[in-house]
N, C-alpha and C. Protein backbone atom coordinates (compact mmCIF):
# COMPACT_ATOMS: atom_id res chain seq x y z
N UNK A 1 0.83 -1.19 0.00
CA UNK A 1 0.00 0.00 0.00
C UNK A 1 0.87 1.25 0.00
N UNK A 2 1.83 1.34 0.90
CA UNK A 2 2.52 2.51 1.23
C UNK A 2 3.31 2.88 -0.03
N UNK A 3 3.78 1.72 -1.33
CA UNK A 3 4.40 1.78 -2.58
C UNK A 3 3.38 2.47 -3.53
N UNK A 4 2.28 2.40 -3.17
CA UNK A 4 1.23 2.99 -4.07
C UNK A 4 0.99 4.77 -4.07
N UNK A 5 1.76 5.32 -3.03
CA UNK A 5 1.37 6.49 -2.88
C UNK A 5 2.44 7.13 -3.70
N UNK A 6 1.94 8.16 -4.75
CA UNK A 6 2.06 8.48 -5.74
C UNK A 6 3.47 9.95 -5.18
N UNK A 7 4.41 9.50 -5.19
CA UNK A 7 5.59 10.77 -5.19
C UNK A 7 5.59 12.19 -5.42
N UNK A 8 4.64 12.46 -6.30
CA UNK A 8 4.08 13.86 -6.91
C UNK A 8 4.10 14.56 -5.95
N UNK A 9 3.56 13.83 -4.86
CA UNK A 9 2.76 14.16 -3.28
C UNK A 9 4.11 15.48 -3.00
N UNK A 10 5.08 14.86 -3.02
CA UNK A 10 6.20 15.60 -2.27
C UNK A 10 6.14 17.32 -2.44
N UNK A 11 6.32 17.35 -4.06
CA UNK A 11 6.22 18.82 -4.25
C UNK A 11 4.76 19.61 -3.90
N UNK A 12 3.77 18.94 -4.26
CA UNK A 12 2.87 19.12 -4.36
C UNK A 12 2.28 19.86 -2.04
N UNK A 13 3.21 18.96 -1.65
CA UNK A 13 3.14 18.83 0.11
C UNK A 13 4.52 20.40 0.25
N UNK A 14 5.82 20.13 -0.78
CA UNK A 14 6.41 21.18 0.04
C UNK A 14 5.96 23.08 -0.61
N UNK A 15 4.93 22.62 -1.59
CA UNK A 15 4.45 23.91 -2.54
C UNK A 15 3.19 24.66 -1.41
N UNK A 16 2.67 23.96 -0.54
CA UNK A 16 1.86 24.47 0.23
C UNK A 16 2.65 24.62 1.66
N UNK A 17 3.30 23.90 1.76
CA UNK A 17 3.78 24.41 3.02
C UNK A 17 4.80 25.62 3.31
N UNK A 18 5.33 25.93 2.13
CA UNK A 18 6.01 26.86 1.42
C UNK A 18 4.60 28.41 1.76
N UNK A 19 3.41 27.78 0.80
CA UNK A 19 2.55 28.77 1.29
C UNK A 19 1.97 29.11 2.53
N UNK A 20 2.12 28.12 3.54
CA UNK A 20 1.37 28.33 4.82
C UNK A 20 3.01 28.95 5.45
N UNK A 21 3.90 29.30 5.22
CA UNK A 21 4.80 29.91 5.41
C UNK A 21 5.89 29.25 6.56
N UNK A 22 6.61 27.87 6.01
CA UNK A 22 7.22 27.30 6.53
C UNK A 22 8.83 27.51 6.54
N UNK A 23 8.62 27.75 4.94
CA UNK A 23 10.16 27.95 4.71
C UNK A 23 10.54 29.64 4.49
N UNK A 24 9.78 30.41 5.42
CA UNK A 24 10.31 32.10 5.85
C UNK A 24 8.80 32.49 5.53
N UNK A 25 8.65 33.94 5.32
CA UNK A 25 7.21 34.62 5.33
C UNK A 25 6.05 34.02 5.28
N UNK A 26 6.42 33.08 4.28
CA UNK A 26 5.07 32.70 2.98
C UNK A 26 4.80 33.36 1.89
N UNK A 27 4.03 32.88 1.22
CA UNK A 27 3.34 33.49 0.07
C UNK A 27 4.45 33.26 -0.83
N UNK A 28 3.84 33.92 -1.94
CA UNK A 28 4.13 33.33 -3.54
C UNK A 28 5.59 34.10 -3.21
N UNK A 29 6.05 35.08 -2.37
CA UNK A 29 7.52 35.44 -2.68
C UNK A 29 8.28 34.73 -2.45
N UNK A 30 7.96 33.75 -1.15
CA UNK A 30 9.08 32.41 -1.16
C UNK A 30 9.32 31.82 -2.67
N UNK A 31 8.75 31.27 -3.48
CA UNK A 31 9.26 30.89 -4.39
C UNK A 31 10.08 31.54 -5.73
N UNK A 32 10.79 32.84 -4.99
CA UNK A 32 11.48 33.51 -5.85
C UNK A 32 12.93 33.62 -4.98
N UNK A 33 12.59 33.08 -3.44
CA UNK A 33 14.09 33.01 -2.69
C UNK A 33 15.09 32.12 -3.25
N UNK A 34 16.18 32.84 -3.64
CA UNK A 34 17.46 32.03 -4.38
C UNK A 34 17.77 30.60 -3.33
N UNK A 35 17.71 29.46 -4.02
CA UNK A 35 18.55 28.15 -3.33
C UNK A 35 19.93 28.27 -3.47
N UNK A 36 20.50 28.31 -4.74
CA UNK A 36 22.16 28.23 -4.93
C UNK A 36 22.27 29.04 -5.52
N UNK A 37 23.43 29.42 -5.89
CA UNK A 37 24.04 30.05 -7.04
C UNK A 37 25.86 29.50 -7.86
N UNK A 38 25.57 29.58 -9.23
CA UNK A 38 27.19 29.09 -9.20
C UNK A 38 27.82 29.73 -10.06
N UNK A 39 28.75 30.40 -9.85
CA UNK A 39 29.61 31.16 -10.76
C UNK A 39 29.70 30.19 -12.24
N UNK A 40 29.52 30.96 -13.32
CA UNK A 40 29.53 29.90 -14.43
C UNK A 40 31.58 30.36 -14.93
N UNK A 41 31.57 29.58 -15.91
CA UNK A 41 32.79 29.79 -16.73
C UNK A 41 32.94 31.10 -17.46
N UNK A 42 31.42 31.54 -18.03
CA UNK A 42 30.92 32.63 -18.83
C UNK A 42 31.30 34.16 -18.33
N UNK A 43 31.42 33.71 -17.10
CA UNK A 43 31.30 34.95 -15.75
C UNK A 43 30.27 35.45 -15.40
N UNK A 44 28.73 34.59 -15.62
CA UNK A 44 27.63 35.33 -15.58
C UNK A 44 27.60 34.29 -14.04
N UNK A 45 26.68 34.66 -13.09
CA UNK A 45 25.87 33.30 -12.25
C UNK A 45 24.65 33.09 -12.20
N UNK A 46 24.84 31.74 -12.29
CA UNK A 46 23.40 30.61 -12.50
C UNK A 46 23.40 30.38 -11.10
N UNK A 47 21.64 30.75 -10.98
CA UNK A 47 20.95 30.92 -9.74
C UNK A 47 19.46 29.64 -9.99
N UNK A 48 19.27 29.63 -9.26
CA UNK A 48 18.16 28.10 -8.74
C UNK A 48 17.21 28.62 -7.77
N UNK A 49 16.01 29.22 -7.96
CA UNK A 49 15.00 29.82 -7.09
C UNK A 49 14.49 28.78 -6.12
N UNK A 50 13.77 28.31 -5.32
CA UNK A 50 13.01 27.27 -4.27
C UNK A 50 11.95 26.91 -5.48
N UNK A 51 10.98 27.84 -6.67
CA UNK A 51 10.21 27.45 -7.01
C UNK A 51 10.83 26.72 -8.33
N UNK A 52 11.85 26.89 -8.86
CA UNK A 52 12.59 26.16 -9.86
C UNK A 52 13.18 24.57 -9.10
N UNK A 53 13.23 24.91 -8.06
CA UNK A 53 14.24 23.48 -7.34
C UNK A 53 12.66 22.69 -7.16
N UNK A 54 11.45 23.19 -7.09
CA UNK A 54 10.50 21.97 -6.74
C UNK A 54 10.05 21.50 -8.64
N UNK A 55 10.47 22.25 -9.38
CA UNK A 55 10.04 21.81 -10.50
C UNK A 55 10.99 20.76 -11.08
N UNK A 56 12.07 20.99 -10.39
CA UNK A 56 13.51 19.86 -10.43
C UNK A 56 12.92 18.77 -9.98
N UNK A 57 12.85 18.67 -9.15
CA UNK A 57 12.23 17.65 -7.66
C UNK A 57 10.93 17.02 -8.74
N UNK A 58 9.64 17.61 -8.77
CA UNK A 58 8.96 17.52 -9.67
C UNK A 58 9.04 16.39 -10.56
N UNK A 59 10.10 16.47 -11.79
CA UNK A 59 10.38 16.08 -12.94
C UNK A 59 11.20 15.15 -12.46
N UNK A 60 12.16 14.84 -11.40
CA UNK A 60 13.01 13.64 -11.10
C UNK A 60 11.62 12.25 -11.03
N UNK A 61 10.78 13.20 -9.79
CA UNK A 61 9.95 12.36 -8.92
C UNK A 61 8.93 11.52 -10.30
N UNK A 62 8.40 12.28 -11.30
CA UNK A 62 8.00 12.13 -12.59
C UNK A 62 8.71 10.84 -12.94
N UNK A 63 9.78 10.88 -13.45
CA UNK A 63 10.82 10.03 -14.21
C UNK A 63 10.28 8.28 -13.36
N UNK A 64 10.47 8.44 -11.67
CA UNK A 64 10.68 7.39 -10.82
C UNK A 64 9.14 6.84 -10.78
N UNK A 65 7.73 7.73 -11.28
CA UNK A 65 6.58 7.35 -11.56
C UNK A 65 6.22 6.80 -11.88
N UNK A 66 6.76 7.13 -13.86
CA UNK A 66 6.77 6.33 -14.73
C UNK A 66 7.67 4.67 -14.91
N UNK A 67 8.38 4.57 -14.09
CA UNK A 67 8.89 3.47 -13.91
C UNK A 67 8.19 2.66 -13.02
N UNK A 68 8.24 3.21 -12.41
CA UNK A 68 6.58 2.67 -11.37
C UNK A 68 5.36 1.98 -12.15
N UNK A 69 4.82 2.15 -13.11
CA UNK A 69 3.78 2.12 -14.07
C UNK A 69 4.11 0.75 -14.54
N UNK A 70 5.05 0.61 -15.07
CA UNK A 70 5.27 -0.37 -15.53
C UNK A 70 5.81 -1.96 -14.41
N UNK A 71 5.44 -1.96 -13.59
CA UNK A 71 4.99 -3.09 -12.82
C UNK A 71 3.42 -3.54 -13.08
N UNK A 72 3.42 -5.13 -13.35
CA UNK A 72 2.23 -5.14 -13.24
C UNK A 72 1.52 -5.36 -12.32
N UNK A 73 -0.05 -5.33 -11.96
CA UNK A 73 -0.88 -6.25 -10.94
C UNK A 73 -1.84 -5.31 -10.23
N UNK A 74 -2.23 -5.07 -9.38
CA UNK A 74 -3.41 -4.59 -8.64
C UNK A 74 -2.61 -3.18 -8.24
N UNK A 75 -1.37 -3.48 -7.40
CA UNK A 75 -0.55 -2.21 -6.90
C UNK A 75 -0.42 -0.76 -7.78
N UNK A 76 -0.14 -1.55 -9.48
CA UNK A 76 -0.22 -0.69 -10.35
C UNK A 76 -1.44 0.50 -10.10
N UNK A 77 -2.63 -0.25 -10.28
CA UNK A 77 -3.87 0.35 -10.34
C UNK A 77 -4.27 0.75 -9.22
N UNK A 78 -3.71 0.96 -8.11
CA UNK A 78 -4.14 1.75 -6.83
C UNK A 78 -3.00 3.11 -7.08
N UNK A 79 -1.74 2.79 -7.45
CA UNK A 79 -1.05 4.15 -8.13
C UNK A 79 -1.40 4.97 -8.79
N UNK A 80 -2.05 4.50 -9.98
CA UNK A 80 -2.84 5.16 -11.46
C UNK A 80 -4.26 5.81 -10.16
N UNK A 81 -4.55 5.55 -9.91
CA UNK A 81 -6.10 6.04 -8.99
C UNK A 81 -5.84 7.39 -8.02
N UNK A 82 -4.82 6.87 -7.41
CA UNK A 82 -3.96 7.90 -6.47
C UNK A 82 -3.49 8.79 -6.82
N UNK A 83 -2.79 8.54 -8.19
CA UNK A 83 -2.09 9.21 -9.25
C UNK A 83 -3.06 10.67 -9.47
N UNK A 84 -4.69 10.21 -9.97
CA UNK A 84 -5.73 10.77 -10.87
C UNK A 84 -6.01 11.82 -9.34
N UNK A 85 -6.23 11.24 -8.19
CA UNK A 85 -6.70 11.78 -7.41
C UNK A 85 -5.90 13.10 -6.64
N UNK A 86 -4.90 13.22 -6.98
CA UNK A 86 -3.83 13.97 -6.79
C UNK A 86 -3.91 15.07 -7.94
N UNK A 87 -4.24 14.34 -8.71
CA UNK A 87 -4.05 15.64 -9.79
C UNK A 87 -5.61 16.31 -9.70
N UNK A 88 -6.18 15.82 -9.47
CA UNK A 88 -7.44 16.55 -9.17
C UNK A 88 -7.23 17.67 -8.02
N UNK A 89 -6.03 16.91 -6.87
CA UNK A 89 -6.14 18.13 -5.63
C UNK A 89 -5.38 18.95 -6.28
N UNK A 90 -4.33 18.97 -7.53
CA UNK A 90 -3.83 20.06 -7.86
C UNK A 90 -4.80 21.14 -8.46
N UNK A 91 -5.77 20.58 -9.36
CA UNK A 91 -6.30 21.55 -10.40
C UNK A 91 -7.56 22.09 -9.16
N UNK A 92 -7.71 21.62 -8.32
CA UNK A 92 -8.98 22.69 -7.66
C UNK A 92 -7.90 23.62 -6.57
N UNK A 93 -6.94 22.85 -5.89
CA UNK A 93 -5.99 24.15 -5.88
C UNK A 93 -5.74 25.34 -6.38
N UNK A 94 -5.55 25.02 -8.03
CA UNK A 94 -5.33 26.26 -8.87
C UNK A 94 -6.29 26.60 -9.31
N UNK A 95 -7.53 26.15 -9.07
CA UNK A 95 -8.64 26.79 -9.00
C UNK A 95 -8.96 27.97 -8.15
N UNK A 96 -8.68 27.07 -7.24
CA UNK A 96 -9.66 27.73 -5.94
C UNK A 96 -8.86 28.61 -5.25
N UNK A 97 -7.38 28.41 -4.84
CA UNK A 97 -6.38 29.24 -3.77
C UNK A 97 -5.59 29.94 -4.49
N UNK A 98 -5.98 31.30 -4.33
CA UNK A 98 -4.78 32.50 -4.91
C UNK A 98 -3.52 32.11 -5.21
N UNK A 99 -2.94 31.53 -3.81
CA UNK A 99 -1.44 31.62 -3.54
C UNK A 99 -1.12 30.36 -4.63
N UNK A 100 -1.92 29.82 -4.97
CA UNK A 100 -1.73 28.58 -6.14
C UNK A 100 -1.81 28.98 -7.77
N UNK A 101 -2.17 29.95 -7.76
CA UNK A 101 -2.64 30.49 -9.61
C UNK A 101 -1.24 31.02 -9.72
N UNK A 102 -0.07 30.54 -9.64
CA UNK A 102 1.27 30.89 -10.33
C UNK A 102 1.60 30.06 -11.61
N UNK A 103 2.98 30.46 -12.00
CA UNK A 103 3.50 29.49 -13.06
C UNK A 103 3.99 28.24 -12.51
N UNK A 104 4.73 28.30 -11.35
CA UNK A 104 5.28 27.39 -11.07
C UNK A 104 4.46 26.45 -10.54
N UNK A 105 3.25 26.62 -9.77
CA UNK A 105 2.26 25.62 -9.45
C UNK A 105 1.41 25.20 -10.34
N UNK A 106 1.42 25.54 -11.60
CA UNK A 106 0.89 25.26 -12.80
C UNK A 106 1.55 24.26 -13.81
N UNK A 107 2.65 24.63 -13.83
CA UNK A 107 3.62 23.94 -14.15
C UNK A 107 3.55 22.50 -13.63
N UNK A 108 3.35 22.38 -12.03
CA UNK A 108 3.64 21.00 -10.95
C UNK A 108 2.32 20.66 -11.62
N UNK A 109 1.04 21.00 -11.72
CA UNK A 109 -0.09 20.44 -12.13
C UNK A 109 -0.02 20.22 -13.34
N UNK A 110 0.76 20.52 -14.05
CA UNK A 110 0.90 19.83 -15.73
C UNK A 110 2.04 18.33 -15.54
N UNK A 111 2.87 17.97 -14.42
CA UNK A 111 3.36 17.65 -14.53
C UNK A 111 2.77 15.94 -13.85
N UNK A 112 1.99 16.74 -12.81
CA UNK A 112 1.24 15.49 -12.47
C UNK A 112 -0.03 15.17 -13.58
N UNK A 113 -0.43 15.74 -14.22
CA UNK A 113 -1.15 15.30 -15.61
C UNK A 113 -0.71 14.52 -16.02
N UNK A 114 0.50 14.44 -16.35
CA UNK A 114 1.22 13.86 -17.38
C UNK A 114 1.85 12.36 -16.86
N UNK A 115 2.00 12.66 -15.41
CA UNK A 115 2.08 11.61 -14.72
C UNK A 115 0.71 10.20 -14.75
N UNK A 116 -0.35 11.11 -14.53
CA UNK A 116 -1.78 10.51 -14.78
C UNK A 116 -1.76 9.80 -16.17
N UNK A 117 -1.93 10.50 -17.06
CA UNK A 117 -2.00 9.74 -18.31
C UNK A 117 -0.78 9.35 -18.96
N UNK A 118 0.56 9.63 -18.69
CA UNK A 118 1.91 8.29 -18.74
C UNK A 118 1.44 7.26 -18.27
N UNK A 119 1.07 7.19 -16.92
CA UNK A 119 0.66 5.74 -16.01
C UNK A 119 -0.24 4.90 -16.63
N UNK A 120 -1.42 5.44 -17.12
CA UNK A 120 -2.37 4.57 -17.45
C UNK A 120 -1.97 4.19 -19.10
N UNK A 121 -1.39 4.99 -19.80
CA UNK A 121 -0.65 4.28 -21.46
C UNK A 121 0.19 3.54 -20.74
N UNK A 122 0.75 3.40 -20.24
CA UNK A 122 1.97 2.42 -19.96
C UNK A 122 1.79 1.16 -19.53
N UNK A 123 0.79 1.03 -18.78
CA UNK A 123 0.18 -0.19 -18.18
C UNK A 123 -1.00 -0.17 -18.83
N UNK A 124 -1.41 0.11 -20.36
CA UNK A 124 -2.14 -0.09 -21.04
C UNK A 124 -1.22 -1.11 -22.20
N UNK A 125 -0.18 -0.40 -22.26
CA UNK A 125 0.89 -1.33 -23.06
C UNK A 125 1.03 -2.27 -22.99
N UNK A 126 1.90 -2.20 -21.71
CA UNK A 126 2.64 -3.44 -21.20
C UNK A 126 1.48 -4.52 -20.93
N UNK A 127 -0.19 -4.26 -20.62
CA UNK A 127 -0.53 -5.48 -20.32
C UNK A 127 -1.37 -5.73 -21.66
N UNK A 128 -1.45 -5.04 -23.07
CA UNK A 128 -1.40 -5.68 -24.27
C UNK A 128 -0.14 -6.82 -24.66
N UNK A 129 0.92 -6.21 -24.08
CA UNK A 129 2.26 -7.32 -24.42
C UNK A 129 1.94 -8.51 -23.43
N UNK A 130 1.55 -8.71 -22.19
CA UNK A 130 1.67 -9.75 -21.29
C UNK A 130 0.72 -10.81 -21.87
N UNK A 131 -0.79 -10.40 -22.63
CA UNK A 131 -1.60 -11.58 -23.09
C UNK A 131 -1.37 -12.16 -23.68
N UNK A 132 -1.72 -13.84 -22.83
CA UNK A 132 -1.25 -14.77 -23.91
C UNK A 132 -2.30 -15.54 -23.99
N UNK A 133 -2.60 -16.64 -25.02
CA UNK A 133 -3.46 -17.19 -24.99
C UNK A 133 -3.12 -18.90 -24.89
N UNK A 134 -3.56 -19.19 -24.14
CA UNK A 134 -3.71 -20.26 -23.84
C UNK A 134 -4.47 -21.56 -23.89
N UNK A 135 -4.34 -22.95 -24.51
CA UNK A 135 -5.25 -23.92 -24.76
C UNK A 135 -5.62 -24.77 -24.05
């Protein structure tokens, strides 16, 4: 059960707590507070905002999803469900809560979309390849 809960969760958990003002003030200006910075070769520096580092986070957690998907059996399909249901708490989020109608939380809700319908093609695939028929 506990393998079924869909990773998305993470950003999706540190994007509000960010807003209830965990990591300094709150509000949408936290996600413009610089994480790193690194002097490039160019002499310019490359900087990494908190709301760029969850879209990092984001897209890793994405990648480890879709690999996820492709297991077969029941576990699959409590992921894909969890998956759908998550992305639903994103889009009435960015519905409904100010501090959520940004790019970057728009962005996380396109990303868990994509997570949603990767999951269910994938284990739409793979269990066209698994049938066999038998006499």
């Amino acid at each position: 059960m506990l393998l079924a809960i869909p990773l998305l969760i993470i950003p999706f958990a540190l994007y509000n707590l960010a807003m209830a003002g965990l990591f300094g003030d709150g509000g949408v200006g936290v996600l413009d507070n610089e994480v790193m910075a690194v002097h490039m070769l160019s002499g310019t520096d490359w900087t990494m905002a908190f709301g760029d580092l969850l879209i990092l986070i984001a897209l890793v957690l994405l990648f480890v999803e879709i690999l996820k998907a492709t297991r077969p059996g029941s576990r699959a399909l409590l992921d894909h469900m969890l998956s759908m249901v998550l992305f639903v708490a994103f889009l009435v989020e960015f519905l409904l809560v100010q501090g959520a109608a940004t790019q970057i939380f728009f962005i996380l809700m396109t990303i868990a979309f994509i997570d949603v319908i990767a999951g269910f093609a994938v284990s739409i695939r793979t269990a066209g390849r698994d049938l066999s028929i038998g006499l």
